[in-house]
Structure formats: C-alpha cells, structure tokens
C-alpha atoms as a PDB file:
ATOM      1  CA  UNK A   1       4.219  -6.757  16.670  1.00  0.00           C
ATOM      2  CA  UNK A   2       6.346  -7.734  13.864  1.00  0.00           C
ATOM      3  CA  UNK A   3       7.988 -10.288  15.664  1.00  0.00           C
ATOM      4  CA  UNK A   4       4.672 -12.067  16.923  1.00  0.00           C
ATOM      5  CA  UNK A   5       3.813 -11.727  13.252  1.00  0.00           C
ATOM      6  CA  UNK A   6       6.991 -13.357  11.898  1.00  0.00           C
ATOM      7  CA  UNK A   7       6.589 -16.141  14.283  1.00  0.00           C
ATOM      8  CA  UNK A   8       3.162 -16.674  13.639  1.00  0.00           C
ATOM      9  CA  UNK A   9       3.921 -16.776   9.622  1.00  0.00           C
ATOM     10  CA  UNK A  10       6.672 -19.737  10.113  1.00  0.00           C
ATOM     11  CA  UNK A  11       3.450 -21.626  12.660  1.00  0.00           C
ATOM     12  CA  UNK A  12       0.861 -21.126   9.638  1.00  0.00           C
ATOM     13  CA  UNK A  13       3.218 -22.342   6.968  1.00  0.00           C
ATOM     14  CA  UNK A  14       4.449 -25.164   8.962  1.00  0.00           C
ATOM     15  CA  UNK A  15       0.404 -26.466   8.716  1.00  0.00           C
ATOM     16  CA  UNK A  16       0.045 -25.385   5.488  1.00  0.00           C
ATOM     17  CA  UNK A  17      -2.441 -22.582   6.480  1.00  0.00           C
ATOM     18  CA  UNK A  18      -2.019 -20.450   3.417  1.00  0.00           C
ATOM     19  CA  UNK A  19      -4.875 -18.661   3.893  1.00  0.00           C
ATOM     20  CA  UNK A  20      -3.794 -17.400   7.112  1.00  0.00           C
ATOM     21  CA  UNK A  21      -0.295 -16.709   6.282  1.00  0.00           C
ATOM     22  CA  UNK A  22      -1.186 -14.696   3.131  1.00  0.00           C
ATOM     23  CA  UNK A  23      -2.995 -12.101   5.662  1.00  0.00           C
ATOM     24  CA  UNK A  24      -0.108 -12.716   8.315  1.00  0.00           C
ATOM     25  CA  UNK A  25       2.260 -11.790   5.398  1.00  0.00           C
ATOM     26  CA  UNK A  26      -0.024  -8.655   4.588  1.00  0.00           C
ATOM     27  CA  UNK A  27       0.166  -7.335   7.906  1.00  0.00           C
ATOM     28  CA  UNK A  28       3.999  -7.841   8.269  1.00  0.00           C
ATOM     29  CA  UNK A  29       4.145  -5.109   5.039  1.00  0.00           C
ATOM     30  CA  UNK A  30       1.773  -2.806   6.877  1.00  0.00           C
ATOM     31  CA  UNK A  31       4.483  -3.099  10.277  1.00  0.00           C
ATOM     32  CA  UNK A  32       7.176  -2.708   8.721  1.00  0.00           C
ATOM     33  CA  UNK A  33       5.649   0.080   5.824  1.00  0.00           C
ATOM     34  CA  UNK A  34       4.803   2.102   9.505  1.00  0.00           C
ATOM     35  CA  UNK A  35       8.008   1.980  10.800  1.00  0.00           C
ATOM     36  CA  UNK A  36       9.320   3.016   7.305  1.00  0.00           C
ATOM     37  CA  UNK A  37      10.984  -0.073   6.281  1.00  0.00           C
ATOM     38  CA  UNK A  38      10.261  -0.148   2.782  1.00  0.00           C
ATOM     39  CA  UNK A  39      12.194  -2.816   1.311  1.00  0.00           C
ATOM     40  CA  UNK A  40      10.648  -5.362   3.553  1.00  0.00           C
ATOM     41  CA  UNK A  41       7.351  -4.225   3.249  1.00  0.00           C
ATOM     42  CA  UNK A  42       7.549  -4.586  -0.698  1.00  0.00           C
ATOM     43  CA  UNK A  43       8.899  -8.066  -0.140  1.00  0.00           C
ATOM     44  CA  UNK A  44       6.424  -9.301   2.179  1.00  0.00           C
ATOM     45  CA  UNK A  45       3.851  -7.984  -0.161  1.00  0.00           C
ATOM     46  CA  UNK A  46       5.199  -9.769  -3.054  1.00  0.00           C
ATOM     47  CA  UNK A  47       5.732 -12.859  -0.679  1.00  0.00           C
ATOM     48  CA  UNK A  48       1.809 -12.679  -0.163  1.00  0.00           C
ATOM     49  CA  UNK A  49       0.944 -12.364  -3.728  1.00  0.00           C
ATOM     50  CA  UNK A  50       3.244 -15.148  -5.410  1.00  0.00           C
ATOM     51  CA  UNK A  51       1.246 -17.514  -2.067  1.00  0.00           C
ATOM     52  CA  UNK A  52      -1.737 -16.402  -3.165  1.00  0.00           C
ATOM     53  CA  UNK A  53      -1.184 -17.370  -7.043  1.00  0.00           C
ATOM     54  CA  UNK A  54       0.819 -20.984  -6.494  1.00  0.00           C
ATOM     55  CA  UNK A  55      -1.968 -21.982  -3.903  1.00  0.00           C
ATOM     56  CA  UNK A  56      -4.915 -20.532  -6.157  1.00  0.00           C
ATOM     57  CA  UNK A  57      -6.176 -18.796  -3.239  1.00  0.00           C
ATOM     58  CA  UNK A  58      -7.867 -15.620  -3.799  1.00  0.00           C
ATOM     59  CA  UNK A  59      -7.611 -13.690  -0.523  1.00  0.00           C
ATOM     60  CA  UNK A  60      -7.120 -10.307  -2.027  1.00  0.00           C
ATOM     61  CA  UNK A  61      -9.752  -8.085  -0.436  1.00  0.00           C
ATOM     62  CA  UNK A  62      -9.864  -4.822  -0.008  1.00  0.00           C
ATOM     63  CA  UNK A  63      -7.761  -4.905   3.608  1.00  0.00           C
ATOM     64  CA  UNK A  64      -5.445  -6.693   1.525  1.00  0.00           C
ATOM     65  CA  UNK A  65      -5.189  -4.433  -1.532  1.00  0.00           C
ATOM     66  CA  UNK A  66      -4.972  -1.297   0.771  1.00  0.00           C
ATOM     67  CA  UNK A  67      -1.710  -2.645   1.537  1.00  0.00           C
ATOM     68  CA  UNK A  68       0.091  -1.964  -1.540  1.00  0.00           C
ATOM     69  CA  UNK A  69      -1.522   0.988  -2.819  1.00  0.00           C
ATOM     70  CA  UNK A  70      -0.392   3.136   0.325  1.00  0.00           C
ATOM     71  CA  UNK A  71       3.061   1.570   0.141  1.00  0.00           C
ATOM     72  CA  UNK A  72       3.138   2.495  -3.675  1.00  0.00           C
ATOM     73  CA  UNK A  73       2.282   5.851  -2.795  1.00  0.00           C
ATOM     74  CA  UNK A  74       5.173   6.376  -0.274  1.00  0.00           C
ATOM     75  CA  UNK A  75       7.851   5.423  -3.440  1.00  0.00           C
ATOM     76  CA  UNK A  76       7.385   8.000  -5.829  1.00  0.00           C
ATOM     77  CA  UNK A  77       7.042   8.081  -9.730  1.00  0.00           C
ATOM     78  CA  UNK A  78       9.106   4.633  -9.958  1.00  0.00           C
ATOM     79  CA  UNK A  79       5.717   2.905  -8.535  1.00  0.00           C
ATOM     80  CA  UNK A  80       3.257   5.504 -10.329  1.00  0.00           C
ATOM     81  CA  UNK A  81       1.973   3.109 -12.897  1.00  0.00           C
ATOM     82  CA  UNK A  82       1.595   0.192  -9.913  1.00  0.00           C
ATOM     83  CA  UNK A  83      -0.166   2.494  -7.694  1.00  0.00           C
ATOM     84  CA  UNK A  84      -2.644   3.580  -9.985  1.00  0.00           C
ATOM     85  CA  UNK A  85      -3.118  -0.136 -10.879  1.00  0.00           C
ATOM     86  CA  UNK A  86      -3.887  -0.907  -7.095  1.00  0.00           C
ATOM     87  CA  UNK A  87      -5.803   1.572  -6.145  1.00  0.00           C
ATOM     88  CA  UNK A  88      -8.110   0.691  -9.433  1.00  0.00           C
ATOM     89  CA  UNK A  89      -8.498  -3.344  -7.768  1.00  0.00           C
ATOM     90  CA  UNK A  90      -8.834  -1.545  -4.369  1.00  0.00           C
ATOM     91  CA  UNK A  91     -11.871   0.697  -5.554  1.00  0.00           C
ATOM     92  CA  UNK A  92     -13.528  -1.697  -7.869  1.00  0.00           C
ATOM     93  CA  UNK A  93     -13.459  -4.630  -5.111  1.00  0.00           C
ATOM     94  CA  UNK A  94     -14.464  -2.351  -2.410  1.00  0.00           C
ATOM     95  CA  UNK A  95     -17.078  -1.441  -5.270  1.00  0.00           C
ATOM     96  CA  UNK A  96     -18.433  -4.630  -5.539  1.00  0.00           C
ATOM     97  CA  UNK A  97     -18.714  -5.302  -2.054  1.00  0.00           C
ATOM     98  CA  UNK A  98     -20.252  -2.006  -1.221  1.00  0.00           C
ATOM     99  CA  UNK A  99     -17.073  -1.891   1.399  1.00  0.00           C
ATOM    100  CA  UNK A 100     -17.133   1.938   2.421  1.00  0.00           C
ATOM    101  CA  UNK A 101     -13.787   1.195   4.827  1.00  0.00           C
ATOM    102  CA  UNK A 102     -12.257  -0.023   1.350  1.00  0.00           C
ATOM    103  CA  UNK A 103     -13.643   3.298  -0.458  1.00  0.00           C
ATOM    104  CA  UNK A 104     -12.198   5.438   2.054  1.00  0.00           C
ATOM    105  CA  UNK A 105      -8.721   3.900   1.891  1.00  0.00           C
ATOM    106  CA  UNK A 106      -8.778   4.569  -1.645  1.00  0.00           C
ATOM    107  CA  UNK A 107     -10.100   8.392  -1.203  1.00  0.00           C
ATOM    108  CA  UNK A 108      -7.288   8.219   1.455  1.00  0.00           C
ATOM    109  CA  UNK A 109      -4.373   7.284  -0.864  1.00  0.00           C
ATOM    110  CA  UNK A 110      -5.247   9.976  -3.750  1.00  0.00           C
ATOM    111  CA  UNK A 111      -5.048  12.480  -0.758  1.00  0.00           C
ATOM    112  CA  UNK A 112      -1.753  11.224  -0.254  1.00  0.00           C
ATOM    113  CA  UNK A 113      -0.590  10.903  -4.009  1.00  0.00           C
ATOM    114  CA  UNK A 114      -1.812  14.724  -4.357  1.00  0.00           C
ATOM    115  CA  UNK A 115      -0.229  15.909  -0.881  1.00  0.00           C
ATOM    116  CA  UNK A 116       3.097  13.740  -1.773  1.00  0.00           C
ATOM    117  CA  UNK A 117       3.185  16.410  -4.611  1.00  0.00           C
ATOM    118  CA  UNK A 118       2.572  19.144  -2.617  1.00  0.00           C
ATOM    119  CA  UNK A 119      -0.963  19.391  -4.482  1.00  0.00           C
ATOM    120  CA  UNK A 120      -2.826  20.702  -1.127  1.00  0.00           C
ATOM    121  CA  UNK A 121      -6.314  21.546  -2.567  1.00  0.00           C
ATOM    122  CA  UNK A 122      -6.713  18.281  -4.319  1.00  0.00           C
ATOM    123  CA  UNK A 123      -5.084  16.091  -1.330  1.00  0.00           C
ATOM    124  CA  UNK A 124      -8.150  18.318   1.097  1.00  0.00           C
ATOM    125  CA  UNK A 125     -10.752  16.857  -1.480  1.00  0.00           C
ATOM    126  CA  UNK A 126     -10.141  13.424  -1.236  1.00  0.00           C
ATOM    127  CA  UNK A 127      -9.698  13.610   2.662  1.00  0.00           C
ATOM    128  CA  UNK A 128     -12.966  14.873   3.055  1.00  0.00           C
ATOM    129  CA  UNK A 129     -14.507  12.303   0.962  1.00  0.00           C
ATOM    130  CA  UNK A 130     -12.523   9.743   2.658  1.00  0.00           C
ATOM    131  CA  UNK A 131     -13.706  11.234   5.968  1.00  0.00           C
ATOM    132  CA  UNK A 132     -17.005  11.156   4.622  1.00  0.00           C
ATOM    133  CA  UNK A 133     -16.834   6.958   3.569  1.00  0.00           C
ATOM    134  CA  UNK A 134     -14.998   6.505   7.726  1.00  0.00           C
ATOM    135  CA  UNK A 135     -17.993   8.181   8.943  1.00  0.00           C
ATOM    136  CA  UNK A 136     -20.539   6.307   7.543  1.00  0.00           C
ATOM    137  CA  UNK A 137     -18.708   2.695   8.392  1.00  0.00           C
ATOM    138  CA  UNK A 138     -18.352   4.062  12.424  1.00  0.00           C
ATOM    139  CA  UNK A 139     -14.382   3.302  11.473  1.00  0.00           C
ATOM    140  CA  UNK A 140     -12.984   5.503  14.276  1.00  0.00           C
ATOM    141  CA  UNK A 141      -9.472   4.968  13.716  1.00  0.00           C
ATOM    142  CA  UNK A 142      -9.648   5.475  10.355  1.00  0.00           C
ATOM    143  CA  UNK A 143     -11.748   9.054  11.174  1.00  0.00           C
ATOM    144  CA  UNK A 144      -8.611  10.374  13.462  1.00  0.00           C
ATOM    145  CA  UNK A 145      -6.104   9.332  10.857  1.00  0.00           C
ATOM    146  CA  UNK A 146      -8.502  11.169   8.581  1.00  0.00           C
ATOM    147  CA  UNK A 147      -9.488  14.041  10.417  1.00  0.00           C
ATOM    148  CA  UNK A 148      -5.624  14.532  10.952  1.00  0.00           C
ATOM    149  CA  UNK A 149      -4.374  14.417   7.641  1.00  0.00           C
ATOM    150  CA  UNK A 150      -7.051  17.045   7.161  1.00  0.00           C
ATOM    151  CA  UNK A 151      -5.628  19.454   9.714  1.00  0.00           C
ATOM    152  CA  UNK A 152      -2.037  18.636   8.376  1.00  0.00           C
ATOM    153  CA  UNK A 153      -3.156  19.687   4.884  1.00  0.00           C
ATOM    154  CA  UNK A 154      -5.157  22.692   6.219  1.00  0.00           C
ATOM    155  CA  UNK A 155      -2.131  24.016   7.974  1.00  0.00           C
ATOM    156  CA  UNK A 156       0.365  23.841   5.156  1.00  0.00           C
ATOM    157  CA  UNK A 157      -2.305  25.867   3.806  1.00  0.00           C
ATOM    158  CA  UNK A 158      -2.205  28.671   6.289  1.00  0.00           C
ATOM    159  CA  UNK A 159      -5.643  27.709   7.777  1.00  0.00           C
ATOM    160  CA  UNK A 160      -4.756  27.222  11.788  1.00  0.00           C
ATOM    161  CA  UNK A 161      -8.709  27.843  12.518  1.00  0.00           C
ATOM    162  CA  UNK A 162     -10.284  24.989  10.669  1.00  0.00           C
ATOM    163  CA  UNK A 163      -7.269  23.036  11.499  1.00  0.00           C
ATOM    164  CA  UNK A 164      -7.287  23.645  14.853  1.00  0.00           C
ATOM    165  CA  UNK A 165     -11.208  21.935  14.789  1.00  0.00           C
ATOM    166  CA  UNK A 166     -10.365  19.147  13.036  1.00  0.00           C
ATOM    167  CA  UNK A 167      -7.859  18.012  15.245  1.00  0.00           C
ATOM    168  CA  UNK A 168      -9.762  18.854  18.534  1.00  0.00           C
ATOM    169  CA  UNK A 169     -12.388  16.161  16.376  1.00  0.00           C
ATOM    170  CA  UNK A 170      -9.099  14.085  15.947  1.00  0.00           C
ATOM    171  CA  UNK A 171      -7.755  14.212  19.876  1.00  0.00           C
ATOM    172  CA  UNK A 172     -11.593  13.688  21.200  1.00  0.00           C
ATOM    173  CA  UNK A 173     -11.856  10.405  19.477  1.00  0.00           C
ATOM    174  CA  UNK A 174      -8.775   8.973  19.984  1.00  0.00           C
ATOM    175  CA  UNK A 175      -9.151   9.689  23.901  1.00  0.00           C
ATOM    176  CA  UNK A 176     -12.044   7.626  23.506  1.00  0.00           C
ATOM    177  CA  UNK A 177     -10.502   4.600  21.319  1.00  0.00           C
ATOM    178  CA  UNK A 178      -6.663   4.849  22.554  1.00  0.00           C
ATOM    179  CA  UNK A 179      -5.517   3.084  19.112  1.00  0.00           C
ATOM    180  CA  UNK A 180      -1.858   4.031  20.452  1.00  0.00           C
ATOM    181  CA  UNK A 181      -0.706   3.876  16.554  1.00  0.00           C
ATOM    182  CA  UNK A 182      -2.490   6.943  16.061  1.00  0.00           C
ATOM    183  CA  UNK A 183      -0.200   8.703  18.266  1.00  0.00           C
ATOM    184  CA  UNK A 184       2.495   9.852  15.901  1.00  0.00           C
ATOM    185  CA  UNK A 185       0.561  11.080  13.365  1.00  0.00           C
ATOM    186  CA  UNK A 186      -1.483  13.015  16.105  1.00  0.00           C
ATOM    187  CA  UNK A 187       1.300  14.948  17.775  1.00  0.00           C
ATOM    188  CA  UNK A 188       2.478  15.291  14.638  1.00  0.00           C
ATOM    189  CA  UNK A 189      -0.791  17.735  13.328  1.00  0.00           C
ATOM    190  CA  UNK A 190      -0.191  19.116  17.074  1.00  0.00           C
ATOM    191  CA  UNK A 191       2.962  20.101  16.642  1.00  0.00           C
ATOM    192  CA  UNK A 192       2.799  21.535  12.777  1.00  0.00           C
ATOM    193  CA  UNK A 193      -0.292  23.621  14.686  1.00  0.00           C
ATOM    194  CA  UNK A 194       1.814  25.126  17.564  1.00  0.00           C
ATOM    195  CA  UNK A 195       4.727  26.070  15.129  1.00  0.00           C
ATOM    196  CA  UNK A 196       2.730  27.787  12.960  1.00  0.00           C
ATOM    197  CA  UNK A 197       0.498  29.497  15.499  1.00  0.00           C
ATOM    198  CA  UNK A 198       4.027  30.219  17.504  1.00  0.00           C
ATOM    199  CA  UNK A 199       2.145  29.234  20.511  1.00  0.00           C
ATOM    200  CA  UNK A 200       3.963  29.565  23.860  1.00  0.00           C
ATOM    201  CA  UNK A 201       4.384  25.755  24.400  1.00  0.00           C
ATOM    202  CA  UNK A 202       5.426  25.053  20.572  1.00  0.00           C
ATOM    203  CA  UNK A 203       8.682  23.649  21.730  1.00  0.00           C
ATOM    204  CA  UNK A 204       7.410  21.244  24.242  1.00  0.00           C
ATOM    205  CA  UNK A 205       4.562  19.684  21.859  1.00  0.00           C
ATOM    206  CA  UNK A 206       7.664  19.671  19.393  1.00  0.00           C
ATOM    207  CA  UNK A 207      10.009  18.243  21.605  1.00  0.00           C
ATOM    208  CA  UNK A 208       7.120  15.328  22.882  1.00  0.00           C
ATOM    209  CA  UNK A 209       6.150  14.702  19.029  1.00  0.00           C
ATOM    210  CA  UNK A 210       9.816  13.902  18.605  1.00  0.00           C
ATOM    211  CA  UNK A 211      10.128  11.625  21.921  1.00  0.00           C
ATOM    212  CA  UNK A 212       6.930   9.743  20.583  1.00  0.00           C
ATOM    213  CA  UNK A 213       8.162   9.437  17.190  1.00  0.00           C
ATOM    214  CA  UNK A 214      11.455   8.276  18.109  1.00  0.00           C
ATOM    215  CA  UNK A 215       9.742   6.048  20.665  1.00  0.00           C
ATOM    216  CA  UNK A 216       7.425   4.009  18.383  1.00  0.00           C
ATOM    217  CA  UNK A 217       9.831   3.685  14.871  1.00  0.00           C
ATOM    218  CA  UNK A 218       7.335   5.912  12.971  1.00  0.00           C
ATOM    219  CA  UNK A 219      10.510   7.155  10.984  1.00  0.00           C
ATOM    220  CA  UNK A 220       8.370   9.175   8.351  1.00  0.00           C
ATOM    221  CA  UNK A 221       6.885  10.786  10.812  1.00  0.00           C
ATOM    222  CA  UNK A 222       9.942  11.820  12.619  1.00  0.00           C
ATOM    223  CA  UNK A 223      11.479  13.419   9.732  1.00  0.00           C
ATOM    224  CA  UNK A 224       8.322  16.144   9.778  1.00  0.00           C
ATOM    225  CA  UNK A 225       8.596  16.408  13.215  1.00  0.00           C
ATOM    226  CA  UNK A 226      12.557  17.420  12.522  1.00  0.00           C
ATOM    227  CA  UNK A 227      11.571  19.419   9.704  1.00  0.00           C
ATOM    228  CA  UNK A 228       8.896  21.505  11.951  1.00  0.00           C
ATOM    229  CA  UNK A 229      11.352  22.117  14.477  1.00  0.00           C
ATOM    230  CA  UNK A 230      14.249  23.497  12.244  1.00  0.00           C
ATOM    231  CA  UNK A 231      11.140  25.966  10.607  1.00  0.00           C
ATOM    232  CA  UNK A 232      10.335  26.651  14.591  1.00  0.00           C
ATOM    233  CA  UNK A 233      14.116  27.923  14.950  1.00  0.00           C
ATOM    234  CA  UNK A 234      14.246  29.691  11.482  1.00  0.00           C
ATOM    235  CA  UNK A 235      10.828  31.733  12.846  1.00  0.00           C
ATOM    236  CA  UNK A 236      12.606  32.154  16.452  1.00  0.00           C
ATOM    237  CA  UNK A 237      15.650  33.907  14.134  1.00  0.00           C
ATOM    238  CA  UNK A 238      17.473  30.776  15.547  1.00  0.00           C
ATOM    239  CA  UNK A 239      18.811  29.528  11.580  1.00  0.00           C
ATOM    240  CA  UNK A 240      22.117  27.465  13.211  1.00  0.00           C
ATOM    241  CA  UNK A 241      19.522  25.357  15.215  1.00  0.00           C
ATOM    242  CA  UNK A 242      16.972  25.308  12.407  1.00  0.00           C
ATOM    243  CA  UNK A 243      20.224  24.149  10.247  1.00  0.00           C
ATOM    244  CA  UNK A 244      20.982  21.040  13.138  1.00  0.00           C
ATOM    245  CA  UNK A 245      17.323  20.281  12.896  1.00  0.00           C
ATOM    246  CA  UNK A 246      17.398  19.747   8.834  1.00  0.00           C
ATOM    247  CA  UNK A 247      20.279  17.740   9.439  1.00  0.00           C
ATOM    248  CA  UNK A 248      18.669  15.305  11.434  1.00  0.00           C
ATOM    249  CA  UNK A 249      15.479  15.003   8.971  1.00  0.00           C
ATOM    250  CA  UNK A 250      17.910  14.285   6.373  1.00  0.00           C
ATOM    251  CA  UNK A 251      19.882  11.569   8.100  1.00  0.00           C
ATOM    252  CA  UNK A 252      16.142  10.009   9.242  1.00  0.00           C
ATOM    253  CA  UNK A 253      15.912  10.550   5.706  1.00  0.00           C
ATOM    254  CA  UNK A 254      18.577   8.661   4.434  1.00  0.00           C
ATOM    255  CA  UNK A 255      17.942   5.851   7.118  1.00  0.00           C
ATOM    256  CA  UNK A 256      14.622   5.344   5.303  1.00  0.00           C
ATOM    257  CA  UNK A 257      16.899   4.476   1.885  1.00  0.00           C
ATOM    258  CA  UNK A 258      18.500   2.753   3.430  1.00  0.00           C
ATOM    259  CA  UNK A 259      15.831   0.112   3.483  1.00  0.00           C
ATOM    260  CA  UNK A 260      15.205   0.278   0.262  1.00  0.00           C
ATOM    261  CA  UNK A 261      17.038  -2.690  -2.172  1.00  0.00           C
ATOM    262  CA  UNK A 262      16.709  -0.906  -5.779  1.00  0.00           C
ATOM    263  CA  UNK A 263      18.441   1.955  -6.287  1.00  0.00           C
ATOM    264  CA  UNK A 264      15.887   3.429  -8.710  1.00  0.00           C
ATOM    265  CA  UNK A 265      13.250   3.292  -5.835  1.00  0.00           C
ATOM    266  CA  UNK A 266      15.348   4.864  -3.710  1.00  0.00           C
ATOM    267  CA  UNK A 267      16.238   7.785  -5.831  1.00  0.00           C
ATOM    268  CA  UNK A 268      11.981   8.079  -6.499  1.00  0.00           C
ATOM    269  CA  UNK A 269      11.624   7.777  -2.870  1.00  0.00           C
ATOM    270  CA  UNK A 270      13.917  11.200  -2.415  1.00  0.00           C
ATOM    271  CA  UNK A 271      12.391  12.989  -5.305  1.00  0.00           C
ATOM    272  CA  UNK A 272       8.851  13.027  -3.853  1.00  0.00           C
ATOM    273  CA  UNK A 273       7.908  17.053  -3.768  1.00  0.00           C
ATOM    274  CA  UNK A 274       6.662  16.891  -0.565  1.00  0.00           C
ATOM    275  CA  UNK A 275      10.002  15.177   1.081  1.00  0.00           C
ATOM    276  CA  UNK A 276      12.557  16.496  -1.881  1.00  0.00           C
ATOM    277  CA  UNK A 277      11.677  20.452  -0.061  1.00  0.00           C
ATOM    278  CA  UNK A 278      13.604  19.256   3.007  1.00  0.00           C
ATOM    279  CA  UNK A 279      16.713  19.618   0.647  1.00  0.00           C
ATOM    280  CA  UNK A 280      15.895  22.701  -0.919  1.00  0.00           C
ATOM    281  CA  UNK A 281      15.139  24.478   2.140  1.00  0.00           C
ATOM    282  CA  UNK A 282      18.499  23.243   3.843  1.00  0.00           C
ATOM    283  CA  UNK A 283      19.964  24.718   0.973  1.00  0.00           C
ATOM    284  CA  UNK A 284      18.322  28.003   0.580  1.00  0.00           C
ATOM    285  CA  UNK A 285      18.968  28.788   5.136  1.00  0.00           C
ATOM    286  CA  UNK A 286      22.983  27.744   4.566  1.00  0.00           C
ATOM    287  CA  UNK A 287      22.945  30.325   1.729  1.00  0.00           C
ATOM    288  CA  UNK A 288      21.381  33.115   4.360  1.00  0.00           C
ATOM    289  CA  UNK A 289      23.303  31.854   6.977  1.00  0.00           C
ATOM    290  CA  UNK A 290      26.883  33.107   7.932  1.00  0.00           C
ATOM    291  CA  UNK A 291      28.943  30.915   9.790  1.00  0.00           C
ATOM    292  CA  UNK A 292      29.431  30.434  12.954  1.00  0.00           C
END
C-alpha cells in the first residue's frame, strides 16, 4: 500500500495535481502511523500541510485532520499541546459539517489520550460515544475498531463478560465486511480475553495474534500481544518465559524509536503510562525471579 501510494504521489506532482497529492500524502502518514513508523508519518503530514499552504489549497477536512490528531496521540506529552490543537479543528470542522464519522474520530482519540494514561473509565466514555457517532453514520469499520477498543478497555478492567459481547459484536461485523486491517487489533481484544479468562486455547489465540501481527507490520500491536503472553506465563507460574516475552515487547519497543528523528519525541513516546508499565513490570518479575 505504501508503495502504490509513494508512486502515485511522484504521478500527481509530476501534473501538478496538488489536490490529489495532499490526500495521497495524508494517507502515506496513516500507512506508515499503522505500521508504527512514526517519523515518516509526522513528515508526510507536515509534507501535506506546507502543500496545502504554498498552493492555497484548503483540503483539510475532517479525514484529513483525523490524521494528525491520532498520530499526536501515539507521541506522548511532547505533542500534548498539538494534539489538543487538532483534535479542536477536527471537532469544530466535523461540527460544521454535521460529519458524525469526523465526531467519532474525535470521541475516538480522547479514548485513546485517556487509555494512553491508563485512565480506563474515562477512555470507556468516549468509546461509547464514539461508538454511538459510528453507529449512526453505518461506518462499520469504524464500529469494530470501536467496539474493540471497548472490549480492550473493559478487560484491563476486569470485566471479561461485557467484553466478551462486545467483541462477539466486533468479530460478527468484521466477518461480514473483511476490512483485513481490522485484523490485528481484533486478535488482539481476542487474545487479552483468553489470557485473562485462562481459557484452554489462550496460547493458540496468543500465538495466532502474534503470527498476524508480525505478518501485517502492526508493530504497536505486537508489543501487546508480547506483553499478554509474558502475563500468560507469569499466571502459568512460567516467570523465565514471561521474562523472554517482555524482552521481545521491549525490543518491538525500541524498533518503534527507532523511527522516530527527535530525541525528545522519542523519550515522550516511552514515557506514555500505558507503554512505560512494560518496563516496570519487567522490572518488578526479575526482582521475584531467581535465576536460572
């Protein structure tokens, strides 16, 4: 995808399609954000907006400014201030086009500001009210990613039951849509569920999640998916296979920096609550842990 994109940037430039390569430049960020390439996302972004200003073209609607409030999200407190910025352009234009899909990406993005700091009743607010806005527009893809972020939430919460329905809602759709970039963040919610239910076939779904994951690029997934199996071998009294498991989440971890140019973004990236306990609980299992 991104390299159908790329070419098709260089084809719209060479006619002096702005226009088109603004939103060709706009969906290269959202590729490479989902495959957790964050430095190029930001770039492409910024690519978009300086075309957008030296042409005078004002293509900045609310797919557009969807695009940098989620990435924002994903960096930490070093992009608080532009988050917050974007997500006010994204609700107001969305607003004043009476664009529920735009509403519901902004609902979407608090959910994932509040869950980023491991604020789980406030995150489960605003992705029911996002759920609410995807409903109402018949988005489908938009409802799974919804109705999964839901169950994710509910189950760091202890809640497998109500979970458990929102991602049956989740699975039903998708069967019906097949938007194969749902997939991830699916098997994901399938396999936080099994681990915490210690169902009989939690290691498979884990071990599938992870193929998936691996499979696609979805790098921010596949650290949570690493993460859930090292807590699946802390619960099975396993702690030197929960230890390998943290490992890996950390190095898919420090791949993600990796992408990242400035070194203050990186270190915001890392201190994110909800990724920064990947650390801490690494550190806390090699305390209890004698050695081999």
């Amino acid at each position: 995808m991104i390299d159908t994109l790329r070419e098709a940037y260089y084809t719209a430039m060479k006619y002096s399609n702005y226009l088109s390569a603004i939103t060709i430049l706009s969906n290269l960020s959202l590729g490479y954000r989902s495959v957790a390439d964050y430095g190029l996302s930001l770039k492409m972004l910024l690519q978009a907006e300086d075309l957008s200003k030296r042409e005078g073209i004002q293509a900045l609607n609310s797919a557009f400014l969807n695009k940098p409030t989620m990435l924002y999200v994903m960096l930490g407190k070093a992009k608080e201030t532009e988050f917050k910025v974007s997500a006010r352009r994204l609700y107001e234009r969305a607003r004043k086009t009476n664009n529920r899909i735009g509403s519901g990406h902004h609902s979407m993005a608090f959910a994932l500001y509040h869950l980023n700091k491991l604020q789980t009743d406030e995150a489960l607010i605003h992705a029911k009210k996002a759920l609410s806005l995807f409903r109402k527009a018949a988005d489908r893809d938009d409802v799974v990613s919804a109705l999964a972020h839901i169950a994710i939430i509910q189950i760091s919460q202890g809640k497998p039951k109500q979970a458990r329905a929102n991602l049956q809602q989740a699975e039903e759709i998708y069967e019906a849509i097949h938007c194969e970039y749902l997939k991830p963040l699916l098997m994901l919610a399938k396999a936080m569920l099994a681990r915490l239910e210690h169902a009989e076939d939690a290691k498979k779904i884990l071990t599938d999640s992870l193929k998936v994951s691996k499979k696609m690029g979805t790098r921010e997934i596949t650290w949570q998916i690493q993460r859930e199996y090292a807590l699946y071998h802390k619960d099975q009294g396993e702690p030197h296979k929960a230890l390998a498991y943290y490992r890996d989440a950390i190095e898919t971890i420090k791949q993600i920096t990796e992408t990242i140019y400035e070194e203050e973004l990186k270190v915001s990236y890392l201190e994110v609550p909800f990724r920064r306990r990947v650390f801490d609980e690494i550190k806390n299992l090699k305390r209890e842990t004698p050695k081999a």
